[in-house]
PDB file of N, CA and C in Angstrom:
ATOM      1  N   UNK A   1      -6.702 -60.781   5.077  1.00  0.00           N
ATOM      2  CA  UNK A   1      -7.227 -59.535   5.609  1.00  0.00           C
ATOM      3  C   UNK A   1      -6.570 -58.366   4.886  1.00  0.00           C
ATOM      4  N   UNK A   2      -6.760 -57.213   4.095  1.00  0.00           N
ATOM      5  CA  UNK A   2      -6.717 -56.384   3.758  1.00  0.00           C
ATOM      6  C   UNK A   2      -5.853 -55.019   4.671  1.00  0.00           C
ATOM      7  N   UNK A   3      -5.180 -54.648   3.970  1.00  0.00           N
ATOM      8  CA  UNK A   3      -4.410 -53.474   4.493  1.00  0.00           C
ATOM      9  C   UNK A   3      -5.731 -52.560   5.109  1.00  0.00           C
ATOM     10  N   UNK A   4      -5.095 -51.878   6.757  1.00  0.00           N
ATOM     11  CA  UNK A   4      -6.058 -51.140   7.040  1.00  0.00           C
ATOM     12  C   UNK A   4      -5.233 -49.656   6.761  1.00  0.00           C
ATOM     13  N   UNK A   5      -6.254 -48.582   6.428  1.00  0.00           N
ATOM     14  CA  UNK A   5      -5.894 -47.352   5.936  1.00  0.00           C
ATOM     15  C   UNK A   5      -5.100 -46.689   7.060  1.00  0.00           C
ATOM     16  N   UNK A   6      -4.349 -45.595   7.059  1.00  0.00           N
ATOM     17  CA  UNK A   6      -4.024 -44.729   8.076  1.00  0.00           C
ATOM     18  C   UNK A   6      -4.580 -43.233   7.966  1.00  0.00           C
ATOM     19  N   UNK A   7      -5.422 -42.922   8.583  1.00  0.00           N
ATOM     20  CA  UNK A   7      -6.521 -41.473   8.897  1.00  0.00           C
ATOM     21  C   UNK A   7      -5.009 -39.973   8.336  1.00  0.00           C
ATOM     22  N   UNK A   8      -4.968 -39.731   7.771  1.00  0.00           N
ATOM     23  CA  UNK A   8      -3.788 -38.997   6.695  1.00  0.00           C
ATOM     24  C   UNK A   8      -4.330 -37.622   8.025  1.00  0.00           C
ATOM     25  N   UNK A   9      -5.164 -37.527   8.258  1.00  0.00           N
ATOM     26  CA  UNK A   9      -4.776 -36.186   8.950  1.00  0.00           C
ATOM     27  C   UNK A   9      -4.461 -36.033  10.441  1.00  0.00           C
ATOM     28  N   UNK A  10      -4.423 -37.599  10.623  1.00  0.00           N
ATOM     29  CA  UNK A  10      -3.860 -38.008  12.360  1.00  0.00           C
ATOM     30  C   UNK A  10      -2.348 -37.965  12.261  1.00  0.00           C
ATOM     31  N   UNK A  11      -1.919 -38.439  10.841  1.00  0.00           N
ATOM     32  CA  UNK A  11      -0.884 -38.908  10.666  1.00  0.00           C
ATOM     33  C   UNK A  11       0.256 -37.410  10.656  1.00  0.00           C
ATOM     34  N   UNK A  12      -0.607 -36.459  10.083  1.00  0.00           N
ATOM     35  CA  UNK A  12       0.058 -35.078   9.892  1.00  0.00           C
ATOM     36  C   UNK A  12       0.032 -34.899  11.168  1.00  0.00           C
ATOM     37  N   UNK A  13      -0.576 -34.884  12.372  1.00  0.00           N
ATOM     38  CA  UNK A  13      -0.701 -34.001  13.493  1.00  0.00           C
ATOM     39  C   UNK A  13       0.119 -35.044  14.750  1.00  0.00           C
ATOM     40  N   UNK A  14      -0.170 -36.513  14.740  1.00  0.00           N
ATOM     41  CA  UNK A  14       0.607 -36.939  15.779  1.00  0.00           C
ATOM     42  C   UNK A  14       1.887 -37.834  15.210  1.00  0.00           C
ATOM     43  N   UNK A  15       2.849 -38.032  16.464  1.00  0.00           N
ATOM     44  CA  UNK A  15       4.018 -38.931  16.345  1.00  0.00           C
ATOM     45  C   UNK A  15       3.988 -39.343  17.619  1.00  0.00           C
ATOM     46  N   UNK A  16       4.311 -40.783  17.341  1.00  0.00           N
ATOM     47  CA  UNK A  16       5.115 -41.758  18.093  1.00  0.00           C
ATOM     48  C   UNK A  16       6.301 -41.479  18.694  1.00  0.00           C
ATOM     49  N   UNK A  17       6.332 -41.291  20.112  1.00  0.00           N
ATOM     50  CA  UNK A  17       7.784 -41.182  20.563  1.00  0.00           C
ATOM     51  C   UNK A  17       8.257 -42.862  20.635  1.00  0.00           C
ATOM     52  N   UNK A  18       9.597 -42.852  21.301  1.00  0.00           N
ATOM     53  CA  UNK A  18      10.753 -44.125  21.276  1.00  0.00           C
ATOM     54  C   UNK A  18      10.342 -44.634  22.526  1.00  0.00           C
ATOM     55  N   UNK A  19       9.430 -44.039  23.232  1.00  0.00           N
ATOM     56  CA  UNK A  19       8.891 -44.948  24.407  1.00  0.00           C
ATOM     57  C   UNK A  19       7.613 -45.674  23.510  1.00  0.00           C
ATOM     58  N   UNK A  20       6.688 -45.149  23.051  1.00  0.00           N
ATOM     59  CA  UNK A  20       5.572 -45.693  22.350  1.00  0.00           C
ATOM     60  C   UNK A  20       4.539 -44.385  22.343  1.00  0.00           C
ATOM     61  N   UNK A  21       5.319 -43.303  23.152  1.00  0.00           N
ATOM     62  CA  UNK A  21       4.370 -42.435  23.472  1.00  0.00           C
ATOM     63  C   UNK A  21       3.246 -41.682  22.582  1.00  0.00           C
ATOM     64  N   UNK A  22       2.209 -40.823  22.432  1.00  0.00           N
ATOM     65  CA  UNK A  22       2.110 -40.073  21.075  1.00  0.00           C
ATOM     66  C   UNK A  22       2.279 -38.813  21.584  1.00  0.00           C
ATOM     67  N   UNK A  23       2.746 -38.235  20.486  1.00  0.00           N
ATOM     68  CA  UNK A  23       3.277 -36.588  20.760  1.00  0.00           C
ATOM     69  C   UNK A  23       2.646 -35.763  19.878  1.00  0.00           C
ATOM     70  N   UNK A  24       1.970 -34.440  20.849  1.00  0.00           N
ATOM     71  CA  UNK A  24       1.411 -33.311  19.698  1.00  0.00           C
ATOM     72  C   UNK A  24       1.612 -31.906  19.552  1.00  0.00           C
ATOM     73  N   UNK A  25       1.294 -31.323  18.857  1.00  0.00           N
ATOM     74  CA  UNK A  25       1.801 -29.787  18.775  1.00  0.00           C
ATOM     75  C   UNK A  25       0.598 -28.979  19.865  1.00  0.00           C
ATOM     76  N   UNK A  26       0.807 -28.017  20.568  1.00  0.00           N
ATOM     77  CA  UNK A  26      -0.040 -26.949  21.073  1.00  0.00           C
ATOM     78  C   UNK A  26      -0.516 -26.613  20.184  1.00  0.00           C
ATOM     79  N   UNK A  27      -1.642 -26.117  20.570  1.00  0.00           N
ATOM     80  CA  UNK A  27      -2.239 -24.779  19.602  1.00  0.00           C
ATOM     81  C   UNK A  27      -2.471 -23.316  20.096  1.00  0.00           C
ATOM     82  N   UNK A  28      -3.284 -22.197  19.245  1.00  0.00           N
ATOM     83  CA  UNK A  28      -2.596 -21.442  19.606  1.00  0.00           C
ATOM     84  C   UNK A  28      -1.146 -20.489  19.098  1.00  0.00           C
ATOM     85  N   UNK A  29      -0.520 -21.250  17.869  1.00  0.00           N
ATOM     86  CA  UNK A  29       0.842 -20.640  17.781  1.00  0.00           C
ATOM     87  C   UNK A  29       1.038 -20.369  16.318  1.00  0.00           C
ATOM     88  N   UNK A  30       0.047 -20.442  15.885  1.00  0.00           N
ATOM     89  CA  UNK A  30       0.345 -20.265  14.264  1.00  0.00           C
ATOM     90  C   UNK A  30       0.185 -18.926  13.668  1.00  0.00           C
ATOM     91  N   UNK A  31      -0.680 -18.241  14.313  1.00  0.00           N
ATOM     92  CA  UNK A  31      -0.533 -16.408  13.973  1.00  0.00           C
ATOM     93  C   UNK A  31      -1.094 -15.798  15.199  1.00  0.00           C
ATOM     94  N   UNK A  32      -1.394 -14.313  14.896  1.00  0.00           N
ATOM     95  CA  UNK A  32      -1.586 -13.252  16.242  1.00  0.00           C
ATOM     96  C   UNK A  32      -1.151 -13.587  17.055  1.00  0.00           C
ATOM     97  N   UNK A  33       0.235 -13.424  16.803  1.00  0.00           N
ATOM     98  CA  UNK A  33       1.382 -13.681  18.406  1.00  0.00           C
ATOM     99  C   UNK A  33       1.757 -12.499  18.877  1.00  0.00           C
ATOM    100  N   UNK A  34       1.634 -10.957  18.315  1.00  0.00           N
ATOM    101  CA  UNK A  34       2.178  -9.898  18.677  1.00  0.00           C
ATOM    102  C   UNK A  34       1.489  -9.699  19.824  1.00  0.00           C
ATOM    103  N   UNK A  35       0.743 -10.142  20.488  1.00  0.00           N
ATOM    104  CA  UNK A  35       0.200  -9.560  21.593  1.00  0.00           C
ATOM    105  C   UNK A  35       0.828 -10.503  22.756  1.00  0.00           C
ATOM    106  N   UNK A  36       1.116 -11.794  22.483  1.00  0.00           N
ATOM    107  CA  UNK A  36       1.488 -13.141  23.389  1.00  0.00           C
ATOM    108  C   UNK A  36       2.695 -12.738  24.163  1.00  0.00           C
ATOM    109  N   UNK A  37       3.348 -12.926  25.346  1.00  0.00           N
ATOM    110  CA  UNK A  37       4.206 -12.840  25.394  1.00  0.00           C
ATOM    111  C   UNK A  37       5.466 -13.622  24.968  1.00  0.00           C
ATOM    112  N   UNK A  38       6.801 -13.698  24.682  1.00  0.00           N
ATOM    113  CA  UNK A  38       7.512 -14.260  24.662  1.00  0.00           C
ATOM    114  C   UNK A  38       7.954 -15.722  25.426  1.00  0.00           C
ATOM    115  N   UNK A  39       7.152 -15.616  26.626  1.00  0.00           N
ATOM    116  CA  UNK A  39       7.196 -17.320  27.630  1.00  0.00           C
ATOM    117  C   UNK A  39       6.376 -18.024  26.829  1.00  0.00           C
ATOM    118  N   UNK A  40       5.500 -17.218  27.049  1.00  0.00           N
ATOM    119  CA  UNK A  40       4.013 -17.723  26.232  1.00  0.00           C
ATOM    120  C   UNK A  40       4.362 -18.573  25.411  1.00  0.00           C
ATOM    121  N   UNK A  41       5.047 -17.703  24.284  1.00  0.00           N
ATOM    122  CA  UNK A  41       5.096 -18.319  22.698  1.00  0.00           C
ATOM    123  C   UNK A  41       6.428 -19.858  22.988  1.00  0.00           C
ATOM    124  N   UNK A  42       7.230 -19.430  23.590  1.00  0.00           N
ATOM    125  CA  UNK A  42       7.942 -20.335  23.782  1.00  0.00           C
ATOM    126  C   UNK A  42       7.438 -21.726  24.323  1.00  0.00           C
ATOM    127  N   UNK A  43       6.389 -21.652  25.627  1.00  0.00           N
ATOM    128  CA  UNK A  43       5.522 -22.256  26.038  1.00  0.00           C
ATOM    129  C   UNK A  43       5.185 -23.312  24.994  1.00  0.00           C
ATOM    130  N   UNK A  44       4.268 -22.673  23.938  1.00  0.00           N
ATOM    131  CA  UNK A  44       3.434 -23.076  23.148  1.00  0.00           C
ATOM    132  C   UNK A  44       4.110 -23.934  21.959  1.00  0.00           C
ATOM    133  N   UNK A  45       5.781 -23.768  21.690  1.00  0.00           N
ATOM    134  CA  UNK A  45       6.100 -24.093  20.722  1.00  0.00           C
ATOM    135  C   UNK A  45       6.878 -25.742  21.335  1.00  0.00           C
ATOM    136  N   UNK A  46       6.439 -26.215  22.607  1.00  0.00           N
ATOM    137  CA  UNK A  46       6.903 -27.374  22.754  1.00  0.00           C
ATOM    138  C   UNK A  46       5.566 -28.282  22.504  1.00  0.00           C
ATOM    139  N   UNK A  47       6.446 -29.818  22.353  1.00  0.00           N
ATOM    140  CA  UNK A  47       5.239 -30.772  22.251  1.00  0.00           C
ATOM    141  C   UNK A  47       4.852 -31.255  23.257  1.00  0.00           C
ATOM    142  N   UNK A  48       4.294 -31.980  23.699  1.00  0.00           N
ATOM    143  CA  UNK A  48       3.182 -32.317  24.766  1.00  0.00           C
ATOM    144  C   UNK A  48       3.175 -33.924  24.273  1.00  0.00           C
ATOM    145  N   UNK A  49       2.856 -34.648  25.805  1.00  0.00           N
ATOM    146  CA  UNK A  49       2.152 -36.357  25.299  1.00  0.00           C
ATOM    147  C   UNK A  49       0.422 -35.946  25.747  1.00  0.00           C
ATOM    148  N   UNK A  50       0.650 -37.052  24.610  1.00  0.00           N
ATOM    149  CA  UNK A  50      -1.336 -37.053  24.515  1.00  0.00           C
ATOM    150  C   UNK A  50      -1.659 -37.559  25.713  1.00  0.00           C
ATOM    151  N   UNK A  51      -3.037 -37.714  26.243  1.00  0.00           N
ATOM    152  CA  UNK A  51      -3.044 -38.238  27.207  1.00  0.00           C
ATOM    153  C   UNK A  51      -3.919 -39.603  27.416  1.00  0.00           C
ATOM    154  N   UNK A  52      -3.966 -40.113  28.133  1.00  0.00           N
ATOM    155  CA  UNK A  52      -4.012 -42.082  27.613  1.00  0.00           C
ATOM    156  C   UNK A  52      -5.181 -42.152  27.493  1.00  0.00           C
ATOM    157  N   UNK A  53      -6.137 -41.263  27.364  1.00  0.00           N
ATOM    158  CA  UNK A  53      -8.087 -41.034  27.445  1.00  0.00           C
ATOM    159  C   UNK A  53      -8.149 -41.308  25.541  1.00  0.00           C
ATOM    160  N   UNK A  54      -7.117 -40.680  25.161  1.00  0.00           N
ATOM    161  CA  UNK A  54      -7.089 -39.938  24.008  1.00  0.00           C
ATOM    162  C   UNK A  54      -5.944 -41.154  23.009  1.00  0.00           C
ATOM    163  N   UNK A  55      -5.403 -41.759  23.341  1.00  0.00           N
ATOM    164  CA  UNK A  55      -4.585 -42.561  23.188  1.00  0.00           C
ATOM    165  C   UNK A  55      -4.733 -43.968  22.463  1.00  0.00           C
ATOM    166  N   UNK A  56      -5.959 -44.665  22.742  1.00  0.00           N
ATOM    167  CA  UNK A  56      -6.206 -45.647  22.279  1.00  0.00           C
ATOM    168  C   UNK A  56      -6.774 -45.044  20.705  1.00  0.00           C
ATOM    169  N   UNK A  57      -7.656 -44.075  20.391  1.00  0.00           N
ATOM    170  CA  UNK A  57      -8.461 -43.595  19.695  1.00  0.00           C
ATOM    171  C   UNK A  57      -7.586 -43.445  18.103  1.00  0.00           C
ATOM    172  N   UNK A  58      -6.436 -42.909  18.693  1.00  0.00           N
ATOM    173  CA  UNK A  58      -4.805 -42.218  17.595  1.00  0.00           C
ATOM    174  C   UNK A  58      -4.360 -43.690  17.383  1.00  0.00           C
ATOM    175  N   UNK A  59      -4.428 -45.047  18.083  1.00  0.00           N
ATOM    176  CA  UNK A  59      -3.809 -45.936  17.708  1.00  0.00           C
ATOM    177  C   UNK A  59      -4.503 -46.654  16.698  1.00  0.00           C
ATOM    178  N   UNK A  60      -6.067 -46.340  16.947  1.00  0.00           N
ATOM    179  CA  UNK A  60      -7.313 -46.810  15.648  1.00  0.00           C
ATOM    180  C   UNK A  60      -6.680 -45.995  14.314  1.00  0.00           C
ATOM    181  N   UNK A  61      -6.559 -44.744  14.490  1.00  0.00           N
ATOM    182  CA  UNK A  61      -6.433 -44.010  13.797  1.00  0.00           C
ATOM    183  C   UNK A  61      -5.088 -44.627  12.750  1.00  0.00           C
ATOM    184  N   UNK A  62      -4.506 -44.510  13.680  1.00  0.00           N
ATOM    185  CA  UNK A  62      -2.596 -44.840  12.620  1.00  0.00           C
ATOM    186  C   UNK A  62      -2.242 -45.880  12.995  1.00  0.00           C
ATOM    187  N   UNK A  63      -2.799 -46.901  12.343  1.00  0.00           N
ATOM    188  CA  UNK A  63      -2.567 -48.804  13.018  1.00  0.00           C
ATOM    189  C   UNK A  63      -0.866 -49.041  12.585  1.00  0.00           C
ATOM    190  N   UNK A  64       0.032 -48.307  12.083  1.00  0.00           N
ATOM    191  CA  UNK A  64       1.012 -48.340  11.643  1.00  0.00           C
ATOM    192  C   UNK A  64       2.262 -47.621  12.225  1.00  0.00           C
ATOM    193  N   UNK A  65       1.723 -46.868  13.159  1.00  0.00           N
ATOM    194  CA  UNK A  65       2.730 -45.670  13.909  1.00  0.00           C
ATOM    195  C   UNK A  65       3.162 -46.654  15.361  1.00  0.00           C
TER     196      UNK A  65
END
């Protein structure tokens, strides 16, 4: 059976936590923040777990993560 590929732009956007979890960035935070507040932005700059709807789909995606 043949190496299966890994989707290169799943691979940029999610990670595997040490539980098995997958972890992603907010969005939202990459420019026009002068108006955001400061919680806000702080808010926005943590990661998040995916949620398990979404979960099986990222594991098609990155058979290797």
């Amino acid at each position: 059976m043949p190496k299966l590929k890994t989707r290169r732009a799943a691979a940029k956007r999610f990670k595997r936590s040490g539980s098995g979890k997958f972890l992603r960035r907010k969005a939202f935070k990459s420019h026009l923040l002068e108006h955001k507040s400061t919680a806000r932005k702080s808010r926005l700059g943590k990661k998040v777990v995916v949620r398990e709807t979404e979960t099986e789909n990222i594991q098609l995606m990155l058979p290797y993560a």
